[in-house]
C-alpha atoms as a PDB file:
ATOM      1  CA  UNK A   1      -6.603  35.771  24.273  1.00  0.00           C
ATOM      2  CA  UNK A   2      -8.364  39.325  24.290  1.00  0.00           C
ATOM      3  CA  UNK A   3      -4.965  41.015  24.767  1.00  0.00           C
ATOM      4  CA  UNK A   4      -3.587  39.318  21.315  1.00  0.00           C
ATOM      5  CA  UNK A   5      -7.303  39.915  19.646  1.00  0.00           C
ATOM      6  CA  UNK A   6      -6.750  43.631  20.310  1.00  0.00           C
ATOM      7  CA  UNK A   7      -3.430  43.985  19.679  1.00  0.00           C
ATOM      8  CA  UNK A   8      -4.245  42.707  16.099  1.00  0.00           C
ATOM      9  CA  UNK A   9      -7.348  44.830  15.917  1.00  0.00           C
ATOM     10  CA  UNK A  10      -5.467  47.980  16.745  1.00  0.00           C
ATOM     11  CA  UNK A  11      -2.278  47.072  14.302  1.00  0.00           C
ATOM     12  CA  UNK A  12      -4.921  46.751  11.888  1.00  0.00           C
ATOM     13  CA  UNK A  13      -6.475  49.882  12.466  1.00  0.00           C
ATOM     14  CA  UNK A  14      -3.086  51.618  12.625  1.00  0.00           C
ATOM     15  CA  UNK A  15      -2.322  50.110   9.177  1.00  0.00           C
ATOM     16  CA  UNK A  16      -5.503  51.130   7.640  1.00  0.00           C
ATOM     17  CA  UNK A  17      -5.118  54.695   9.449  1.00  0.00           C
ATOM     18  CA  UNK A  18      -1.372  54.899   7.647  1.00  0.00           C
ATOM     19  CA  UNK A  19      -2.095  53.203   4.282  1.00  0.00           C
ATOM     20  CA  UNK A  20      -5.519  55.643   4.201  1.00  0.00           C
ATOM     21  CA  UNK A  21      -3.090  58.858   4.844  1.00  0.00           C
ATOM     22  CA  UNK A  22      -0.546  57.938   2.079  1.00  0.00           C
ATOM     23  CA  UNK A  23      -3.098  57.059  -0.172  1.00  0.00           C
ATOM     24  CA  UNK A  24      -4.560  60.837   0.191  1.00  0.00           C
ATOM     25  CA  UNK A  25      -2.497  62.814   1.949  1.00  0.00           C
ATOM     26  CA  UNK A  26       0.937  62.217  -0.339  1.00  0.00           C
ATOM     27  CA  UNK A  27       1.000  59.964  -3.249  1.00  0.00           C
ATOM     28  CA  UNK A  28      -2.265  60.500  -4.296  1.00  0.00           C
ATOM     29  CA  UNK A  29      -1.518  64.064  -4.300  1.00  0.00           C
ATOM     30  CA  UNK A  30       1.686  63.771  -6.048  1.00  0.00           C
ATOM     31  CA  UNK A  31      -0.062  61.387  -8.173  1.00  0.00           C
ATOM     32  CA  UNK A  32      -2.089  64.260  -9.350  1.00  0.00           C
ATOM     33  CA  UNK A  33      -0.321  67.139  -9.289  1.00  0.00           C
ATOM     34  CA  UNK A  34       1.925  65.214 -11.647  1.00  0.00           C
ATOM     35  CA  UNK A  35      -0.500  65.382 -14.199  1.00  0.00           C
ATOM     36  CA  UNK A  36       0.612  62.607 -16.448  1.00  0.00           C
ATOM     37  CA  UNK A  37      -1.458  60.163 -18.049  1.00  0.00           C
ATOM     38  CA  UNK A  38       0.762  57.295 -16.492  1.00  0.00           C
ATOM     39  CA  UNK A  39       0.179  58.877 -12.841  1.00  0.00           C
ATOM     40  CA  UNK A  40      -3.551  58.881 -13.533  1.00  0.00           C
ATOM     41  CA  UNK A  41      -3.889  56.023 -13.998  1.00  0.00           C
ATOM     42  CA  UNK A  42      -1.744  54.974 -11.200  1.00  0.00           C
ATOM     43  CA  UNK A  43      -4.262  57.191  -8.835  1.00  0.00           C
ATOM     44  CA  UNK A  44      -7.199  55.485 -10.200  1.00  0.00           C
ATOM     45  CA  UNK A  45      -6.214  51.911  -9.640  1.00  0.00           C
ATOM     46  CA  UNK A  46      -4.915  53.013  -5.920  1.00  0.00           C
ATOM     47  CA  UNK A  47      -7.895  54.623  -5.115  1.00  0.00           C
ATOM     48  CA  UNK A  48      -9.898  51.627  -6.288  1.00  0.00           C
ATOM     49  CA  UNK A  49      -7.847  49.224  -4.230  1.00  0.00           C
ATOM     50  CA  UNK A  50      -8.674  51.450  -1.380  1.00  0.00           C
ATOM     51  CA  UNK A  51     -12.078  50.993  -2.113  1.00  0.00           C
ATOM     52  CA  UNK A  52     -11.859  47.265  -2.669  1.00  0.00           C
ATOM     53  CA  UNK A  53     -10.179  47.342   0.910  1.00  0.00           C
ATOM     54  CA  UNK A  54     -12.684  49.328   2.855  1.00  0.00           C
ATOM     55  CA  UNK A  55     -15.522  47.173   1.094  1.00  0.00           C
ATOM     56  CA  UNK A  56     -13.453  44.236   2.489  1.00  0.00           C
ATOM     57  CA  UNK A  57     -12.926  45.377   5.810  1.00  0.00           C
ATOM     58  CA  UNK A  58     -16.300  46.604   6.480  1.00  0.00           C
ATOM     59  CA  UNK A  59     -17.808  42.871   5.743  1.00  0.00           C
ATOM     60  CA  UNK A  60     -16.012  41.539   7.574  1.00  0.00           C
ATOM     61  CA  UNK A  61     -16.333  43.557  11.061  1.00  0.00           C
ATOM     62  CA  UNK A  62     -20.321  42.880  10.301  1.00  0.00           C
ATOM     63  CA  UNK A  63     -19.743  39.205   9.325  1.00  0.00           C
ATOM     64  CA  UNK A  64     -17.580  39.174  12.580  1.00  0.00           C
ATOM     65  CA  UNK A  65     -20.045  40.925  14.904  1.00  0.00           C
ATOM     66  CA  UNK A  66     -23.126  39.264  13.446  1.00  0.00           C
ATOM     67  CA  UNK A  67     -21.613  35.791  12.041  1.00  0.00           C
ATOM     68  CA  UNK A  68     -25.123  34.708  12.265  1.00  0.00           C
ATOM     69  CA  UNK A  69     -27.124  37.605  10.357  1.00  0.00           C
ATOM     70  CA  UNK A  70     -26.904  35.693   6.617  1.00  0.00           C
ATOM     71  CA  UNK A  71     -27.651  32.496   7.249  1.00  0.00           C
ATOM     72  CA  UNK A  72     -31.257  31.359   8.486  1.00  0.00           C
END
């Protein structure tokens, strides 16, 4: 059972760590250098749904570490 819980912790991780480096590191930056409107906008909403990702996976490491910490 912990073998299978950190396989799936480090896939995750790995997936973050891959999606997070293409993100920046080469369509974001093509993205930009671009310069079009349409490519903007593009950038924007990808760098937002990294956000919205990040926000997501930091809950829920806390929720997971604390599951008791909101509710009293």
């Amino acid at each position: 059972m912990f073998a299978m819980k950190l396989t799936l912790i480090l896939l995750g991780a790995l997936l973050y760590l891959a999606g997070t480096i293409g993100l920046f590191g080469w369509l974001g930056l093509d993205l930009l250098d671009t310069g079009t409107t349409e490519a903007l906008i593009y950038a924007l909403f990808g760098t937002c749904a990294w956000l919205l990702i990040s926000f997501g996976l930091a809950i829920h490491i806390i929720k997971t570490a604390r599951p008791t910490a909101g509710g009293r």
